[in-house]
Protein backbone atom coordinates (compact mmCIF):
# COMPACT_ATOMS: atom_id res chain seq x y z
CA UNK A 1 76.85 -78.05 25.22
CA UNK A 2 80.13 -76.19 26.16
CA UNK A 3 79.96 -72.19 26.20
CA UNK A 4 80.84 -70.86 22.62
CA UNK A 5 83.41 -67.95 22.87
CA UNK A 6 82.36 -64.25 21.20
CA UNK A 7 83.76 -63.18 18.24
CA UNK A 8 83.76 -59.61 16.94
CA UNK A 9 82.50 -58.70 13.41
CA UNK A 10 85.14 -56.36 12.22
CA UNK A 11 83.48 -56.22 8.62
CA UNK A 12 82.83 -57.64 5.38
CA UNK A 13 85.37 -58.96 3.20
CA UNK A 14 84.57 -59.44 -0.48
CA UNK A 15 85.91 -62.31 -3.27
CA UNK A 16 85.69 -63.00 -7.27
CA UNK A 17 85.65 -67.10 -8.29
CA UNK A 18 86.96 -67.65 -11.19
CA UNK A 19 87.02 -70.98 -13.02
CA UNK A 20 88.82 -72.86 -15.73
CA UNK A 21 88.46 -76.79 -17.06
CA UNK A 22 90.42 -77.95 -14.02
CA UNK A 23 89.27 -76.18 -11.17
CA UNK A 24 88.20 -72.80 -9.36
CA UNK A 25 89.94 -70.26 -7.13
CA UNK A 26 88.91 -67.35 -5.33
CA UNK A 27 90.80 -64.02 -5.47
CA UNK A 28 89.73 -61.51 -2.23
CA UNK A 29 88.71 -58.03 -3.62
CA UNK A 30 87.80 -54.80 -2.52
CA UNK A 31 84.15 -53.25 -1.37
CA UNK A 32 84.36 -50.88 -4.66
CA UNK A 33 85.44 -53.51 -6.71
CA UNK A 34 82.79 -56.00 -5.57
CA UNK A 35 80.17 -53.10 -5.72
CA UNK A 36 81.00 -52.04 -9.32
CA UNK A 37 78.74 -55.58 -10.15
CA UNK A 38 75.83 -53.76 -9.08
CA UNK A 39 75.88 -50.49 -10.79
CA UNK A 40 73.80 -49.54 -14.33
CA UNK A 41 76.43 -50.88 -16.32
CA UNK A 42 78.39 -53.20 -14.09
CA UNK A 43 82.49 -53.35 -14.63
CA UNK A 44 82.69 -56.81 -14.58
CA UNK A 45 85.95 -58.65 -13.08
CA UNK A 46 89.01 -59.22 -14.91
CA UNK A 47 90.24 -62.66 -14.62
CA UNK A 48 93.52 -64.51 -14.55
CA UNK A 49 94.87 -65.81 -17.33
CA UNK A 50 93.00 -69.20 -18.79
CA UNK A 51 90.25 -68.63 -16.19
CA UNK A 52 86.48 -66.71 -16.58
CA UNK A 53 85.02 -65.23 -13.84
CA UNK A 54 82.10 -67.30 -12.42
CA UNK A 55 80.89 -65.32 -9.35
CA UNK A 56 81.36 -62.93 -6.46
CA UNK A 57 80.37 -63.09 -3.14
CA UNK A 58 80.08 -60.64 0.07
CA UNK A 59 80.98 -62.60 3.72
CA UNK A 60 81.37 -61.39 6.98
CA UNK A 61 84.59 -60.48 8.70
CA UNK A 62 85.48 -61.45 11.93
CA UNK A 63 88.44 -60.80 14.53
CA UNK A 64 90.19 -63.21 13.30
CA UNK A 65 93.51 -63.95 11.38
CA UNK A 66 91.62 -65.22 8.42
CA UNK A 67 88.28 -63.30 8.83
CA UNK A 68 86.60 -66.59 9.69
CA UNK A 69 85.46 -68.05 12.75
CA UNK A 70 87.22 -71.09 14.09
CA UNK A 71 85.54 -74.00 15.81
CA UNK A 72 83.36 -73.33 18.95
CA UNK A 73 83.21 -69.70 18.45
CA UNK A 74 80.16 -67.51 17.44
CA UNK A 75 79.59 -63.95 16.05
CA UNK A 76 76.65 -61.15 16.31
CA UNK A 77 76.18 -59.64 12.61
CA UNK A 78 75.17 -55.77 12.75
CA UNK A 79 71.88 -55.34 11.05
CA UNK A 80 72.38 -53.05 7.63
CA UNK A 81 70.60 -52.65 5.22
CA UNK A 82 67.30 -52.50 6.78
CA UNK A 83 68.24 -56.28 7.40
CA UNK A 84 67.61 -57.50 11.07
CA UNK A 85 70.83 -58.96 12.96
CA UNK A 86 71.61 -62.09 13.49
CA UNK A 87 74.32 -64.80 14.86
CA UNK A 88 76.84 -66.89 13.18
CA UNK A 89 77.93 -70.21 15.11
CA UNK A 90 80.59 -72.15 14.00
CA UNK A 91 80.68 -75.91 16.29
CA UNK A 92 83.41 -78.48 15.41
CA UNK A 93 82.96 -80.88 12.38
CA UNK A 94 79.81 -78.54 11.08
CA UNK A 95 79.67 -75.80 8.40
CA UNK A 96 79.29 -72.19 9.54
CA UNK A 97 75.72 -71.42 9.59
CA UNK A 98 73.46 -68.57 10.77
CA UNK A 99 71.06 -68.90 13.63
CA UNK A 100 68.86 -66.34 14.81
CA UNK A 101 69.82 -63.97 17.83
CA UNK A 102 67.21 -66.69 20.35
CA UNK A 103 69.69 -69.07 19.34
CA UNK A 104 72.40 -68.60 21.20
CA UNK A 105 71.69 -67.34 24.91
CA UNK A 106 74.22 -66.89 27.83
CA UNK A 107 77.51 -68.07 24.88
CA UNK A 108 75.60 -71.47 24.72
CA UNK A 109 73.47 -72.69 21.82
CA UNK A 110 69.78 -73.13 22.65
CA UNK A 111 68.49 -76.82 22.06
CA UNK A 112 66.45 -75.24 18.49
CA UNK A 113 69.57 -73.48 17.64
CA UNK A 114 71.65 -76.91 17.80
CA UNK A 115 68.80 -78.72 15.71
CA UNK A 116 69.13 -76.13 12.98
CA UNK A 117 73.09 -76.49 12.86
CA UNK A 118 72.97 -80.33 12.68
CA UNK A 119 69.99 -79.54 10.09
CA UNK A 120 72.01 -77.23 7.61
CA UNK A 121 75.50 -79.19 8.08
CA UNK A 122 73.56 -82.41 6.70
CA UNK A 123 72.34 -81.21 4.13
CA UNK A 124 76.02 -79.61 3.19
CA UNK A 125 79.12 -81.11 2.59
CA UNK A 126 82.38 -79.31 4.98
């Protein structure tokens, strides 16, 4: 397994999907504007014209140009929350997937940690 190089969390970054008859697309958003869906009497998103909003979603941040973490790279996520931390891998041809902190020791991915990657990126489509 080669060594997986460290990427820094720098955040969260937060998106609407909206959809329409022919497709979806995502619009990024800000932490107030994402956390307005969660108040008493949420102020929901406005959407683009010819489109309703479908979701919204919360994903981490990394040091990267696009916030994401490109191929043999993995990142520690800060516990918050009262939620414990844990480690994102991302391995060429698989889908981004958390492991837990055991997973990954020395930059490599432990043996388990590989077997729950390959298990997760079956069952999902990249």
């Amino acid at each position: 397994m080669p060594k997986l190089a460290k990427i820094d969390q720098v955040g969260y970054h937060y998106f609407h999907v909206f959809k329409n008859e022919s497709g979806q697309i995502q619009a990024e958003t800000t932490a107030k504007d994402y956390f307005q869906l969660g108040i008493a009497t949420p102020v929901n998103p406005i959407p683009p014209q010819g489109y309703v909003w479908w979701y919204s979603y919360e994903d981490v941040k990394f040091n990267t140009p696009n916030g994401k973490l490109p191929d043999e790279t993995y990142g520690e996520v800060a516990s918050r929350n009262g939620h414990p931390s844990y480690k994102i891998v991302k391995l060429t041809g698989k889908i981004q997937c958390s492991v837990s902190n055991e997973d990954i020791v020395a930059n490599e991915l432990t043996i388990d940690g590989l077997a729950k990657v390959e298990k997760i990126s079956a069952s999902q489509i990249i």
